[in-house]
C-alpha atoms as a PDB file:
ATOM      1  CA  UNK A   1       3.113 -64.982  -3.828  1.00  0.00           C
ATOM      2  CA  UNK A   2       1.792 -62.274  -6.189  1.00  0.00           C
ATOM      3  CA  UNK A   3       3.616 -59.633  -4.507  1.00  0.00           C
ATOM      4  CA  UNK A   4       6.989 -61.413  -4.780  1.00  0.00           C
ATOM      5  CA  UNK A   5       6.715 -62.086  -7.902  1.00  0.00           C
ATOM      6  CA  UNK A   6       4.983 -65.785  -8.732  1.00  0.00           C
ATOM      7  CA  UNK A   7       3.189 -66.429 -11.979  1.00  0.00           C
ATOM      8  CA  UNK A   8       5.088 -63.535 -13.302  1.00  0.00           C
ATOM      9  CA  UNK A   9       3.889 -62.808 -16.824  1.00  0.00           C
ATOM     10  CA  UNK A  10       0.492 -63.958 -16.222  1.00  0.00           C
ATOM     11  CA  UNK A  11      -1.132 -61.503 -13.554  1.00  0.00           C
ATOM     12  CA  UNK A  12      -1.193 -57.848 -14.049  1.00  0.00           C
ATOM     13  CA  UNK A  13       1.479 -55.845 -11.946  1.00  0.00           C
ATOM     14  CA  UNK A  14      -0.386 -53.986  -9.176  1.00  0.00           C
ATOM     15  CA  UNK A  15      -0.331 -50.066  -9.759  1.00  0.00           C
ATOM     16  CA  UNK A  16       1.628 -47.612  -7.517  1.00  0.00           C
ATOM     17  CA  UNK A  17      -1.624 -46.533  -5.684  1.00  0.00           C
ATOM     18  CA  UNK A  18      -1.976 -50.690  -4.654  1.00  0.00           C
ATOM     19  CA  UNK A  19       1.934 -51.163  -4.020  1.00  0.00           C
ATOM     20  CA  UNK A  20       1.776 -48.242  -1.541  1.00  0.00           C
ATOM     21  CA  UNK A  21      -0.931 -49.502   0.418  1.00  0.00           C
ATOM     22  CA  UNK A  22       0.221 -53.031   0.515  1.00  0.00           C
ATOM     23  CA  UNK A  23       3.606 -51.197   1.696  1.00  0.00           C
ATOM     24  CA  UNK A  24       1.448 -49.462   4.518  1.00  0.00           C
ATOM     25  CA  UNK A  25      -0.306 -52.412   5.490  1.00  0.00           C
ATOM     26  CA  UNK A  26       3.053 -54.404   5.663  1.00  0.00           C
ATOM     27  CA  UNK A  27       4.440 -51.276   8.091  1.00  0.00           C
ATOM     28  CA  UNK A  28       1.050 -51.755  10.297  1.00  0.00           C
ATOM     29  CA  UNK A  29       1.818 -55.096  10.856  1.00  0.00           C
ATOM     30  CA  UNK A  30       5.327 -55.087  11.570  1.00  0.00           C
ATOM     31  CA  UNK A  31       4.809 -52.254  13.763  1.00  0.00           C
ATOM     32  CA  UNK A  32       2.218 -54.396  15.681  1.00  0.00           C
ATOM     33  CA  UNK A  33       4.865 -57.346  15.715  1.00  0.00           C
ATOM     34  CA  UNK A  34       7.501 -54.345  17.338  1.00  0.00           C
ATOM     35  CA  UNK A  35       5.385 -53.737  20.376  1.00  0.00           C
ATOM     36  CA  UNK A  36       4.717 -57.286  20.833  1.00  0.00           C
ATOM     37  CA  UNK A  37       8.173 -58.260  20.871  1.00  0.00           C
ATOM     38  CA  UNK A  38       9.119 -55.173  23.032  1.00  0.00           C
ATOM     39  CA  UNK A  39       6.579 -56.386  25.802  1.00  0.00           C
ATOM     40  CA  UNK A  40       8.055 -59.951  25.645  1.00  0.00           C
ATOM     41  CA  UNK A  41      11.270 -58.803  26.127  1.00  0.00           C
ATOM     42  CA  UNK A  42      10.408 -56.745  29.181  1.00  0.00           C
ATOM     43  CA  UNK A  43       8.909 -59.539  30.239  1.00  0.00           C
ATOM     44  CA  UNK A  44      11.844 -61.855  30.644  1.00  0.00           C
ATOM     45  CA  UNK A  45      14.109 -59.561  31.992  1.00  0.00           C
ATOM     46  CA  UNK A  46      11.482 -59.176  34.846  1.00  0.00           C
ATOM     47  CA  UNK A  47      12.035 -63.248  35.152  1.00  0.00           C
ATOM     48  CA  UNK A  48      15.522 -62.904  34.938  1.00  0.00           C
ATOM     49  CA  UNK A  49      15.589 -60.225  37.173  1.00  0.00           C
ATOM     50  CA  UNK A  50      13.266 -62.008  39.701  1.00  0.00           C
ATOM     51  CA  UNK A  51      15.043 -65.488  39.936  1.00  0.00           C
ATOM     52  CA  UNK A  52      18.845 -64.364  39.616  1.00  0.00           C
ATOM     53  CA  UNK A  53      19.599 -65.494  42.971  1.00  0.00           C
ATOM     54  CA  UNK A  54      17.039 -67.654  43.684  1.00  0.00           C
ATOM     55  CA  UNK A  55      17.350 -70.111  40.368  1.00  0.00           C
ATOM     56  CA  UNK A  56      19.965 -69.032  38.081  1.00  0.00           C
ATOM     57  CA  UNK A  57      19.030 -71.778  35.533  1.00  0.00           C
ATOM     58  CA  UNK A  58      15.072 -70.065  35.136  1.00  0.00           C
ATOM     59  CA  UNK A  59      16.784 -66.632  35.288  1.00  0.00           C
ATOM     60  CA  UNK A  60      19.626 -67.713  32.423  1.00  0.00           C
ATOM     61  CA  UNK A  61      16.954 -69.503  30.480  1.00  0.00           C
ATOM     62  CA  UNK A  62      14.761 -66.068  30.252  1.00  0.00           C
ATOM     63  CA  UNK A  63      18.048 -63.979  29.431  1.00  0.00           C
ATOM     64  CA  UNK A  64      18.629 -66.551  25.949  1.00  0.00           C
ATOM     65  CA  UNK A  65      14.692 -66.069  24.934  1.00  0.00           C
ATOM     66  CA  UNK A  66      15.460 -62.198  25.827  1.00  0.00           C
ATOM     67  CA  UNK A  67      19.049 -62.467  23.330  1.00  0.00           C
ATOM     68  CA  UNK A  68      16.606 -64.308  20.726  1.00  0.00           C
ATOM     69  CA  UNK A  69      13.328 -61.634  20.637  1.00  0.00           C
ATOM     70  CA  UNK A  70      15.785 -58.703  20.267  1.00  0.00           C
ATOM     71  CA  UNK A  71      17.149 -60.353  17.555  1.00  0.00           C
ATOM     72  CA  UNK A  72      13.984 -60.538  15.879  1.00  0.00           C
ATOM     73  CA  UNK A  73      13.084 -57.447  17.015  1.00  0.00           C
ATOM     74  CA  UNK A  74      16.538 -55.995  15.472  1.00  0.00           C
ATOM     75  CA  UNK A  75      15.380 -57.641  11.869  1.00  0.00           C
ATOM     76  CA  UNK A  76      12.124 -55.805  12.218  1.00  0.00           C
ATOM     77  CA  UNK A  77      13.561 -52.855  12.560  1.00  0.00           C
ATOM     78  CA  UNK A  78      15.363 -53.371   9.337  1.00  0.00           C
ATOM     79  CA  UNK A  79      12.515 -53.972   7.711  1.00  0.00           C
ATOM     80  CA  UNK A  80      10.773 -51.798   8.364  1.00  0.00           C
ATOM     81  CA  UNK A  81      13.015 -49.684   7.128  1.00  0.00           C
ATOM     82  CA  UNK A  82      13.649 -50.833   3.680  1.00  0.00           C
ATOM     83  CA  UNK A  83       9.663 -51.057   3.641  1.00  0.00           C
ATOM     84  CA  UNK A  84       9.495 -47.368   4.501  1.00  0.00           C
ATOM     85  CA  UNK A  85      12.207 -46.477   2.241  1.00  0.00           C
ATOM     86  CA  UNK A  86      10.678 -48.684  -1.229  1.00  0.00           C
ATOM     87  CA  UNK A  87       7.304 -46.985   0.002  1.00  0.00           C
ATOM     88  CA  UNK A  88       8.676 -43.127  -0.158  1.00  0.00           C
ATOM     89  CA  UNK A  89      10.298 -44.160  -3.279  1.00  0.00           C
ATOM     90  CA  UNK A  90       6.779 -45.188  -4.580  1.00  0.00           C
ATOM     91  CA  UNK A  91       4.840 -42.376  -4.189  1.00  0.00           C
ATOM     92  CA  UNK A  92       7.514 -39.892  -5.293  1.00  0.00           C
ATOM     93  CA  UNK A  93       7.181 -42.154  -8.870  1.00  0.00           C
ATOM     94  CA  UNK A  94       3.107 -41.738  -8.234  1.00  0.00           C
ATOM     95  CA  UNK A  95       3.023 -38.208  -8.492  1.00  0.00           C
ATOM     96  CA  UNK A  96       5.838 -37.877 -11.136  1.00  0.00           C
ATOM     97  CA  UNK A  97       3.113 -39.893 -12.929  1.00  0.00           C
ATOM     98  CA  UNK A  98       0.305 -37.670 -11.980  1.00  0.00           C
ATOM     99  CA  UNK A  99       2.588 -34.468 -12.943  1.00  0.00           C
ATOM    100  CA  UNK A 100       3.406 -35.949 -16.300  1.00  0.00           C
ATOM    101  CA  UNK A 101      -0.142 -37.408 -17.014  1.00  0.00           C
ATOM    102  CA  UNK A 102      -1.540 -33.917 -15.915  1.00  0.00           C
ATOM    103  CA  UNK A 103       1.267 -32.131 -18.265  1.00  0.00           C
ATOM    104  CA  UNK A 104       0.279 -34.286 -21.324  1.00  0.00           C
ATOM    105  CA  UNK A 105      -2.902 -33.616 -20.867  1.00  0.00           C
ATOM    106  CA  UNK A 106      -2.314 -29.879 -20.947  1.00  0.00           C
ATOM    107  CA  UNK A 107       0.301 -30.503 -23.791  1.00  0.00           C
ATOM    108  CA  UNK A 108      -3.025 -32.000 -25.770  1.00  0.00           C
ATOM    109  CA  UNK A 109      -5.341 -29.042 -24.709  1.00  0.00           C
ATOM    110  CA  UNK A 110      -2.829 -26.739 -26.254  1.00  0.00           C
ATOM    111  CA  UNK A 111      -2.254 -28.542 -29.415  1.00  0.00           C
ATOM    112  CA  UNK A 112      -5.877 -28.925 -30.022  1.00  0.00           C
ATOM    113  CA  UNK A 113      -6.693 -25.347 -29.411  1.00  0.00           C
ATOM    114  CA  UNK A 114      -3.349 -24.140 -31.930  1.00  0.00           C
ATOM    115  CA  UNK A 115      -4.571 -26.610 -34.769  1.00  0.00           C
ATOM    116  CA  UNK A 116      -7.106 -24.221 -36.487  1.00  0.00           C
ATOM    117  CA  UNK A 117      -4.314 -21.265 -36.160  1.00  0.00           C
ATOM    118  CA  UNK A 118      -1.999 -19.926 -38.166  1.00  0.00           C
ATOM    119  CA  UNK A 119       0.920 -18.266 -37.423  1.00  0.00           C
ATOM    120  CA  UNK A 120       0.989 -16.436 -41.079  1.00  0.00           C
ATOM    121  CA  UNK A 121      -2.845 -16.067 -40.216  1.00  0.00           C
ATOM    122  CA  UNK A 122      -2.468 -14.348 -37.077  1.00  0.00           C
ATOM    123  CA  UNK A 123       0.312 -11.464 -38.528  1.00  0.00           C
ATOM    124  CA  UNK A 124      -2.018 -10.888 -41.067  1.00  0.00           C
ATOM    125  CA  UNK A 125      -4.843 -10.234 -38.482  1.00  0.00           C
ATOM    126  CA  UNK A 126      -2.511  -8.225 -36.546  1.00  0.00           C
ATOM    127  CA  UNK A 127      -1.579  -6.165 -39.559  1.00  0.00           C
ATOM    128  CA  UNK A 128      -5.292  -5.626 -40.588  1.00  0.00           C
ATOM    129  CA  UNK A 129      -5.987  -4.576 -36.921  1.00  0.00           C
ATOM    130  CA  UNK A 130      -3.483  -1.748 -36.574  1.00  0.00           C
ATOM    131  CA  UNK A 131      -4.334  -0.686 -40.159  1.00  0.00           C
ATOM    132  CA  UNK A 132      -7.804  -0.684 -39.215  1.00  0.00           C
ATOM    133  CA  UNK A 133      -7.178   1.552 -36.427  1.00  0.00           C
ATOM    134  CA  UNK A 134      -4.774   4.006 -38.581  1.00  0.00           C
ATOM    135  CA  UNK A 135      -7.998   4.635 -40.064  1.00  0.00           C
ATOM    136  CA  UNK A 136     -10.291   5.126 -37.367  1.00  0.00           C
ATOM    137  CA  UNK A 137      -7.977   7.823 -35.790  1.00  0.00           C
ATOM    138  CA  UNK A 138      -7.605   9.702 -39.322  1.00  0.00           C
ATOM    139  CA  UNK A 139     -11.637   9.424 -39.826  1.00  0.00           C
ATOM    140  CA  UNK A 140     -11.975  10.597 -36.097  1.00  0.00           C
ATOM    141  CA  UNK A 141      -9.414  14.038 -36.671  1.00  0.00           C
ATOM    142  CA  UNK A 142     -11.394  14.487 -39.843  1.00  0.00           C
ATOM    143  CA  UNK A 143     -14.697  14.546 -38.141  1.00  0.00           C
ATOM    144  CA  UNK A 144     -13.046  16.672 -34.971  1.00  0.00           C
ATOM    145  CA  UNK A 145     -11.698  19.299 -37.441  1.00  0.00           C
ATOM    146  CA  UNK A 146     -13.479  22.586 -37.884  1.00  0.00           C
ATOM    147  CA  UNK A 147     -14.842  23.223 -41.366  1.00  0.00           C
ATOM    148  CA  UNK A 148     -16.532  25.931 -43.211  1.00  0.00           C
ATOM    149  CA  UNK A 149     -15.671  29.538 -45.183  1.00  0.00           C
ATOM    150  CA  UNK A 150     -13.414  31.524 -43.136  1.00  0.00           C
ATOM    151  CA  UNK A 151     -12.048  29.300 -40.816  1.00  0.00           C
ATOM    152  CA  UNK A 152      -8.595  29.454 -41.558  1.00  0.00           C
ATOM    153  CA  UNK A 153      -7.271  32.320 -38.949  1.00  0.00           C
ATOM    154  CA  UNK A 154      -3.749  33.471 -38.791  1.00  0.00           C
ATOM    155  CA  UNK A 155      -2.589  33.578 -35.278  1.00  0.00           C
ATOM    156  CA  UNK A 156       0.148  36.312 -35.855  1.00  0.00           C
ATOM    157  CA  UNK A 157      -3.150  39.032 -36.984  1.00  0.00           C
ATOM    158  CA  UNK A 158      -5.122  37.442 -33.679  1.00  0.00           C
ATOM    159  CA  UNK A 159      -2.201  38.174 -31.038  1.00  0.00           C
ATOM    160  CA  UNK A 160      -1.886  41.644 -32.779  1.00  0.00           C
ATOM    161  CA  UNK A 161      -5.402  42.505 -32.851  1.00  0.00           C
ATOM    162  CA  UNK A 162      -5.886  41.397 -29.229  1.00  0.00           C
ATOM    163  CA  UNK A 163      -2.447  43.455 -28.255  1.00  0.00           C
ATOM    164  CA  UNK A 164      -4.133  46.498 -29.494  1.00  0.00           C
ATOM    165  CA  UNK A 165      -7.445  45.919 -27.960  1.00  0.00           C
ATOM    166  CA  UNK A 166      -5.505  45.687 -24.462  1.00  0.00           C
ATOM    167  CA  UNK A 167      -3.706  49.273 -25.318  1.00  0.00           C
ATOM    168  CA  UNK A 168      -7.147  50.844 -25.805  1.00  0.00           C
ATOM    169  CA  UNK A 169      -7.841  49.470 -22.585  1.00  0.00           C
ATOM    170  CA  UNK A 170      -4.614  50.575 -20.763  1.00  0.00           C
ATOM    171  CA  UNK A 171      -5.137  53.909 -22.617  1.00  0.00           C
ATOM    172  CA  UNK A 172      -8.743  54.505 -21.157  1.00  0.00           C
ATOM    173  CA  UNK A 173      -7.828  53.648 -18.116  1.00  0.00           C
ATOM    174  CA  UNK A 174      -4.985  55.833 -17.399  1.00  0.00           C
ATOM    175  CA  UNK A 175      -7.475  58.969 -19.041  1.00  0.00           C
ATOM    176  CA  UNK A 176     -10.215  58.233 -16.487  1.00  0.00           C
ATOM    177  CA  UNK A 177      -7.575  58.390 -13.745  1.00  0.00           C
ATOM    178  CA  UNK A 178      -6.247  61.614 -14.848  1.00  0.00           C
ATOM    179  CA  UNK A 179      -9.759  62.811 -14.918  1.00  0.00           C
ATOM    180  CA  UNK A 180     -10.256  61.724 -11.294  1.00  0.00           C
ATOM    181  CA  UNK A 181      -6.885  63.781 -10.391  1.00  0.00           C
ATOM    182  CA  UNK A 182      -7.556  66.913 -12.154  1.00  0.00           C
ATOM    183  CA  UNK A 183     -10.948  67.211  -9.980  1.00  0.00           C
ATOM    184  CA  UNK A 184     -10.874  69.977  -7.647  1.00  0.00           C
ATOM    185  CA  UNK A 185     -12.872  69.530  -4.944  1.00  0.00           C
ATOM    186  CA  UNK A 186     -13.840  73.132  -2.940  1.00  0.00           C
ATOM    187  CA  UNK A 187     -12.460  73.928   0.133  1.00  0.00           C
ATOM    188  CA  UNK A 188     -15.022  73.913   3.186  1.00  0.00           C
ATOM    189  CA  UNK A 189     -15.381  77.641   4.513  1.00  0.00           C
ATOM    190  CA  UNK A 190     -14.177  78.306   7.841  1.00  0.00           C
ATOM    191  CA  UNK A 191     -17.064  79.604  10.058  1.00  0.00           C
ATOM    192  CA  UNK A 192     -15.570  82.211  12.609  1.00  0.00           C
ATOM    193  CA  UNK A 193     -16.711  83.775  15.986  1.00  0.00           C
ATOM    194  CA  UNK A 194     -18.394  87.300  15.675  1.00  0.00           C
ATOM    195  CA  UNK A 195     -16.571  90.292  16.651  1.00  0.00           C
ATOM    196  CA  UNK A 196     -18.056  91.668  20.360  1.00  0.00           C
ATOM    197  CA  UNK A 197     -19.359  94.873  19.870  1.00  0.00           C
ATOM    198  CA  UNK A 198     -19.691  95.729  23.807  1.00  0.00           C
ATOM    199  CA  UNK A 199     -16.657  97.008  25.519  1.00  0.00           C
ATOM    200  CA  UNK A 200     -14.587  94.139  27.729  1.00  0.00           C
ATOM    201  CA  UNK A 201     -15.978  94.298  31.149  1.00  0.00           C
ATOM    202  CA  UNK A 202     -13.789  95.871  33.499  1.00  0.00           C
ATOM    203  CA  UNK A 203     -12.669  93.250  35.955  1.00  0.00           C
ATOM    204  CA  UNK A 204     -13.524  94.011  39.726  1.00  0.00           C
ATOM    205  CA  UNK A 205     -10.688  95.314  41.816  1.00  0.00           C
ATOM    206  CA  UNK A 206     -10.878  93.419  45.508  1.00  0.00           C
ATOM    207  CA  UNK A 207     -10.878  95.981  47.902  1.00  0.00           C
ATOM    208  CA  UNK A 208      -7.271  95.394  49.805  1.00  0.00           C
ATOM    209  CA  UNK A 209      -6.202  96.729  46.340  1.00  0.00           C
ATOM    210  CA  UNK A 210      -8.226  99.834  46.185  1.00  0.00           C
ATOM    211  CA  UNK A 211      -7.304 100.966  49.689  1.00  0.00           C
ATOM    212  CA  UNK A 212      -3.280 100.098  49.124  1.00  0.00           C
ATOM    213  CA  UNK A 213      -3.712 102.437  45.793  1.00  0.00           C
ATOM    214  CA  UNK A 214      -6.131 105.216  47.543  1.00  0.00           C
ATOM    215  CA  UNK A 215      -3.001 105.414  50.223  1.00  0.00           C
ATOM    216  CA  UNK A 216      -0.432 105.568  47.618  1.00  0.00           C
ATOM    217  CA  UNK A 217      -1.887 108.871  46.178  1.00  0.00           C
ATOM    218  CA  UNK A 218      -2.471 110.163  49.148  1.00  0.00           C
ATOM    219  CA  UNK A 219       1.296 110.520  50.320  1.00  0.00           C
ATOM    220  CA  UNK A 220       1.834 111.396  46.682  1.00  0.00           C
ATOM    221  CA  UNK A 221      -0.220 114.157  47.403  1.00  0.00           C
ATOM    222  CA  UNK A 222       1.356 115.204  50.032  1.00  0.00           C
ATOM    223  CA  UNK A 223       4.988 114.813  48.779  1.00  0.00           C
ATOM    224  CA  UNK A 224       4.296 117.313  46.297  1.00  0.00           C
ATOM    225  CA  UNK A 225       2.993 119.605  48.719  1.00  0.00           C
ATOM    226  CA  UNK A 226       6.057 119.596  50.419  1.00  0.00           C
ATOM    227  CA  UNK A 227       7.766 119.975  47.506  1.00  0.00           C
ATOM    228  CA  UNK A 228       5.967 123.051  46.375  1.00  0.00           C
END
Protein backbone atom coordinates (compact mmCIF):
# COMPACT_ATOMS: atom_id res chain seq x y z
CA UNK A 1 0.00 0.00 0.00
CA UNK A 2 3.22 2.00 0.53
CA UNK A 3 4.33 1.50 -2.88
CA UNK A 4 1.09 2.82 -4.42
CA UNK A 5 0.98 5.48 -2.63
CA UNK A 6 -1.16 5.10 0.92
CA UNK A 7 -0.44 7.29 3.90
CA UNK A 8 1.16 9.60 1.48
CA UNK A 9 2.76 12.45 3.40
CA UNK A 10 3.50 10.45 6.34
CA UNK A 11 6.15 7.70 5.26
CA UNK A 12 9.33 8.59 3.61
CA UNK A 13 9.41 7.96 -0.29
CA UNK A 14 11.68 4.95 -0.92
CA UNK A 15 15.03 6.00 -2.76
CA UNK A 16 15.86 5.02 -6.40
CA UNK A 17 18.28 2.23 -5.20
CA UNK A 18 14.84 0.62 -3.19
CA UNK A 19 12.33 1.49 -6.17
CA UNK A 20 14.64 -0.46 -8.53
CA UNK A 21 14.78 -3.46 -6.59
CA UNK A 22 11.19 -3.55 -5.69
CA UNK A 23 10.85 -3.09 -9.67
CA UNK A 24 13.16 -6.28 -10.04
CA UNK A 25 11.48 -8.22 -7.56
CA UNK A 26 8.02 -7.34 -9.15
CA UNK A 27 9.70 -8.62 -12.78
CA UNK A 28 10.84 -12.01 -10.82
CA UNK A 29 7.55 -12.65 -9.90
CA UNK A 30 5.65 -11.95 -12.85
CA UNK A 31 8.10 -13.79 -14.79
CA UNK A 32 7.44 -16.82 -12.46
CA UNK A 33 3.56 -16.20 -12.96
CA UNK A 34 4.56 -16.29 -17.16
CA UNK A 35 5.87 -19.80 -17.06
CA UNK A 36 3.17 -20.93 -14.90
CA UNK A 37 0.53 -19.76 -17.04
CA UNK A 38 2.43 -20.97 -20.20
CA UNK A 39 2.45 -24.64 -18.73
CA UNK A 40 -1.32 -24.38 -17.95
CA UNK A 41 -2.08 -23.44 -21.18
CA UNK A 42 -0.20 -26.29 -22.79
CA UNK A 43 -1.89 -28.20 -20.62
CA UNK A 44 -5.42 -27.73 -21.81
CA UNK A 45 -4.80 -27.80 -25.25
CA UNK A 46 -3.39 -31.37 -24.58
CA UNK A 47 -7.16 -31.96 -23.01
CA UNK A 48 -8.67 -30.37 -25.76
CA UNK A 49 -6.67 -32.05 -28.07
CA UNK A 50 -7.22 -35.48 -26.38
CA UNK A 51 -11.12 -35.46 -26.02
CA UNK A 52 -12.12 -33.55 -29.37
CA UNK A 53 -13.81 -36.47 -30.68
CA UNK A 54 -14.37 -38.39 -27.90
CA UNK A 55 -16.28 -35.55 -25.56
CA UNK A 56 -16.50 -32.32 -27.21
CA UNK A 57 -18.08 -30.70 -24.07
CA UNK A 58 -14.52 -31.65 -21.79
CA UNK A 59 -12.52 -30.68 -24.93
CA UNK A 60 -14.63 -27.11 -25.40
CA UNK A 61 -14.55 -26.59 -21.68
CA UNK A 62 -10.47 -26.79 -21.70
CA UNK A 63 -10.34 -24.50 -24.96
CA UNK A 64 -12.47 -21.43 -22.70
CA UNK A 65 -9.90 -21.96 -19.56
CA UNK A 66 -7.11 -21.98 -22.49
CA UNK A 67 -8.96 -18.35 -24.10
CA UNK A 68 -8.98 -17.15 -20.27
CA UNK A 69 -4.99 -17.99 -19.12
CA UNK A 70 -3.76 -16.33 -22.36
CA UNK A 71 -5.59 -13.53 -21.48
CA UNK A 72 -3.92 -13.25 -18.31
CA UNK A 73 -0.95 -14.24 -19.67
CA UNK A 74 -1.37 -11.31 -22.44
CA UNK A 75 -1.79 -8.67 -19.30
CA UNK A 76 1.43 -10.01 -17.91
CA UNK A 77 3.14 -9.39 -20.66
CA UNK A 78 2.09 -5.82 -20.49
CA UNK A 79 3.23 -5.51 -17.38
CA UNK A 80 5.92 -6.50 -17.43
CA UNK A 81 6.66 -4.23 -19.74
CA UNK A 82 5.71 -0.99 -18.28
CA UNK A 83 7.60 -2.52 -15.11
CA UNK A 84 10.73 -2.89 -17.23
CA UNK A 85 10.29 0.33 -18.87
CA UNK A 86 9.58 2.63 -15.20
CA UNK A 87 12.65 0.42 -13.99
CA UNK A 88 15.22 1.59 -16.97
CA UNK A 89 13.82 4.94 -16.44
CA UNK A 90 14.92 4.64 -12.72
CA UNK A 91 18.27 3.89 -12.85
CA UNK A 92 19.09 6.25 -15.74
CA UNK A 93 17.71 9.10 -12.91
CA UNK A 94 20.13 7.00 -10.27
CA UNK A 95 23.19 7.66 -11.93
CA UNK A 96 22.26 11.20 -13.20
CA UNK A 97 22.16 11.53 -9.39
CA UNK A 98 25.42 9.87 -8.77
CA UNK A 99 27.03 12.04 -11.78
CA UNK A 100 25.69 15.23 -10.32
CA UNK A 101 26.38 14.33 -6.59
CA UNK A 102 29.96 13.23 -7.76
CA UNK A 103 30.24 16.69 -9.89
CA UNK A 104 29.25 18.83 -6.83
CA UNK A 105 31.43 17.27 -4.93
CA UNK A 106 34.29 18.05 -7.28
CA UNK A 107 32.69 21.57 -7.83
CA UNK A 108 33.36 21.91 -3.75
CA UNK A 109 36.97 20.43 -3.93
CA UNK A 110 37.76 23.10 -6.42
CA UNK A 111 36.25 25.98 -4.69
CA UNK A 112 37.89 25.09 -1.49
CA UNK A 113 41.28 24.67 -2.96
CA UNK A 114 40.81 28.42 -5.14
CA UNK A 115 39.65 30.23 -1.82
CA UNK A 116 43.17 31.13 -0.45
CA UNK A 117 44.18 32.28 -4.23
CA UNK A 118 44.31 35.18 -5.89
CA UNK A 119 44.11 35.84 -9.26
CA UNK A 120 46.00 39.44 -8.82
CA UNK A 121 48.22 37.22 -6.43
CA UNK A 122 49.16 34.72 -8.84
CA UNK A 123 50.30 37.49 -11.88
CA UNK A 124 52.26 38.98 -9.41
CA UNK A 125 54.03 35.61 -8.61
CA UNK A 126 54.31 35.00 -12.19
CA UNK A 127 55.88 38.38 -12.77
CA UNK A 128 58.38 37.96 -9.82
CA UNK A 129 59.26 34.47 -11.28
CA UNK A 130 60.31 35.48 -14.78
CA UNK A 131 62.01 38.57 -13.27
CA UNK A 132 63.73 36.37 -11.01
CA UNK A 133 65.02 34.35 -13.73
CA UNK A 134 66.06 37.56 -15.98
CA UNK A 135 68.42 37.75 -13.27
CA UNK A 136 69.76 34.46 -12.84
CA UNK A 137 70.68 34.26 -16.62
CA UNK A 138 72.43 37.87 -16.48
CA UNK A 139 74.36 36.74 -13.08
CA UNK A 140 75.15 33.35 -14.89
CA UNK A 141 76.78 35.31 -18.39
CA UNK A 142 78.52 37.50 -15.87
CA UNK A 143 80.12 34.68 -14.06
CA UNK A 144 80.73 32.69 -17.66
CA UNK A 145 82.50 35.80 -19.07
CA UNK A 146 86.26 35.94 -19.24
CA UNK A 147 87.87 38.68 -17.16
CA UNK A 148 91.23 40.06 -16.55
CA UNK A 149 94.04 42.66 -18.29
CA UNK A 150 94.33 41.91 -21.84
CA UNK A 151 91.50 40.03 -22.64
CA UNK A 152 89.90 42.06 -25.06
CA UNK A 153 91.37 40.56 -28.57
CA UNK A 154 90.48 41.92 -31.91
CA UNK A 155 89.61 39.17 -34.23
CA UNK A 156 90.55 41.10 -37.49
CA UNK A 157 94.69 41.21 -35.95
CA UNK A 158 94.04 37.23 -34.93
CA UNK A 159 92.87 36.03 -38.56
CA UNK A 160 95.82 38.19 -39.91
CA UNK A 161 98.39 37.01 -37.65
CA UNK A 162 97.34 33.37 -38.14
CA UNK A 163 97.18 34.07 -42.20
CA UNK A 164 100.77 34.94 -42.00
CA UNK A 165 101.85 32.19 -39.79
CA UNK A 166 100.28 29.71 -42.52
CA UNK A 167 102.47 31.65 -45.40
CA UNK A 168 105.64 30.97 -43.41
CA UNK A 169 104.52 27.58 -43.44
CA UNK A 170 103.58 27.30 -47.18
CA UNK A 171 106.86 29.22 -47.77
CA UNK A 172 109.10 26.57 -45.91
CA UNK A 173 107.59 24.04 -47.36
CA UNK A 174 107.88 24.76 -50.94
CA UNK A 175 112.01 25.70 -50.02
CA UNK A 176 112.55 22.22 -48.56
CA UNK A 177 111.03 20.75 -51.72
CA UNK A 178 113.18 22.68 -53.97
CA UNK A 179 116.03 21.55 -51.89
CA UNK A 180 115.00 17.90 -52.37
CA UNK A 181 114.89 18.64 -56.36
CA UNK A 182 118.07 20.40 -56.77
CA UNK A 183 119.87 17.14 -55.20
CA UNK A 184 121.94 15.39 -57.60
CA UNK A 185 122.33 12.09 -56.91
CA UNK A 186 125.68 10.35 -58.83
CA UNK A 187 125.32 8.18 -61.50
CA UNK A 188 126.34 4.40 -60.74
CA UNK A 189 129.54 3.52 -62.92
CA UNK A 190 129.14 1.03 -65.49
CA UNK A 191 131.52 -1.94 -64.83
CA UNK A 192 132.69 -3.36 -68.32
CA UNK A 193 134.26 -6.69 -69.59
CA UNK A 194 138.16 -6.60 -70.01
CA UNK A 195 139.64 -6.40 -73.32
CA UNK A 196 141.20 -10.19 -74.36
CA UNK A 197 144.65 -9.83 -74.84
CA UNK A 198 145.15 -13.45 -76.58
CA UNK A 199 144.47 -13.68 -80.22
CA UNK A 200 140.73 -15.27 -81.18
CA UNK A 201 141.25 -18.91 -81.55
CA UNK A 202 141.19 -20.01 -84.95
CA UNK A 203 138.14 -22.16 -85.41
CA UNK A 204 138.85 -25.84 -86.64
CA UNK A 205 138.26 -26.49 -90.29
CA UNK A 206 136.38 -30.18 -90.62
CA UNK A 207 138.30 -32.04 -92.88
CA UNK A 208 135.73 -32.46 -96.07
CA UNK A 209 136.65 -28.71 -96.21
CA UNK A 210 140.35 -28.95 -96.22
CA UNK A 211 140.47 -31.65 -98.88
CA UNK A 212 137.69 -29.70 -101.27
CA UNK A 213 140.24 -26.52 -100.84
CA UNK A 214 143.67 -28.69 -101.12
CA UNK A 215 141.93 -29.91 -104.66
CA UNK A 216 140.99 -26.52 -105.67
CA UNK A 217 144.69 -25.34 -105.70
CA UNK A 218 145.79 -28.12 -107.10
CA UNK A 219 144.00 -27.69 -110.61
CA UNK A 220 144.83 -24.05 -110.04
CA UNK A 221 148.17 -25.14 -110.19
CA UNK A 222 147.96 -26.80 -112.96
CA UNK A 223 145.86 -24.31 -115.03
CA UNK A 224 148.59 -21.99 -114.82
CA UNK A 225 150.97 -24.41 -115.96
CA UNK A 226 149.19 -24.78 -118.95
CA UNK A 227 148.91 -21.41 -119.31
CA UNK A 228 152.57 -20.68 -119.08
Amino acid sequence: MKFFGAGKGKDKAPSTGEAIQSLRETEEMLMKKQEFLEKKIEAEVAVARKHAKTNKRMALSALKKKKRLESQLTQIDGTLTTIEQQRETLESANTNTAVLTTMGAAAKALSAANADMDVDKVHDMMDDIVEQQEVAKEISDAISSPVGMGLDMDEDELEAELNELEAEADAAEQEELDRELLKVTPTPAVSLPDVPKAEPAVAAVAPKKVAVAAEEDDDMAELAAWAS
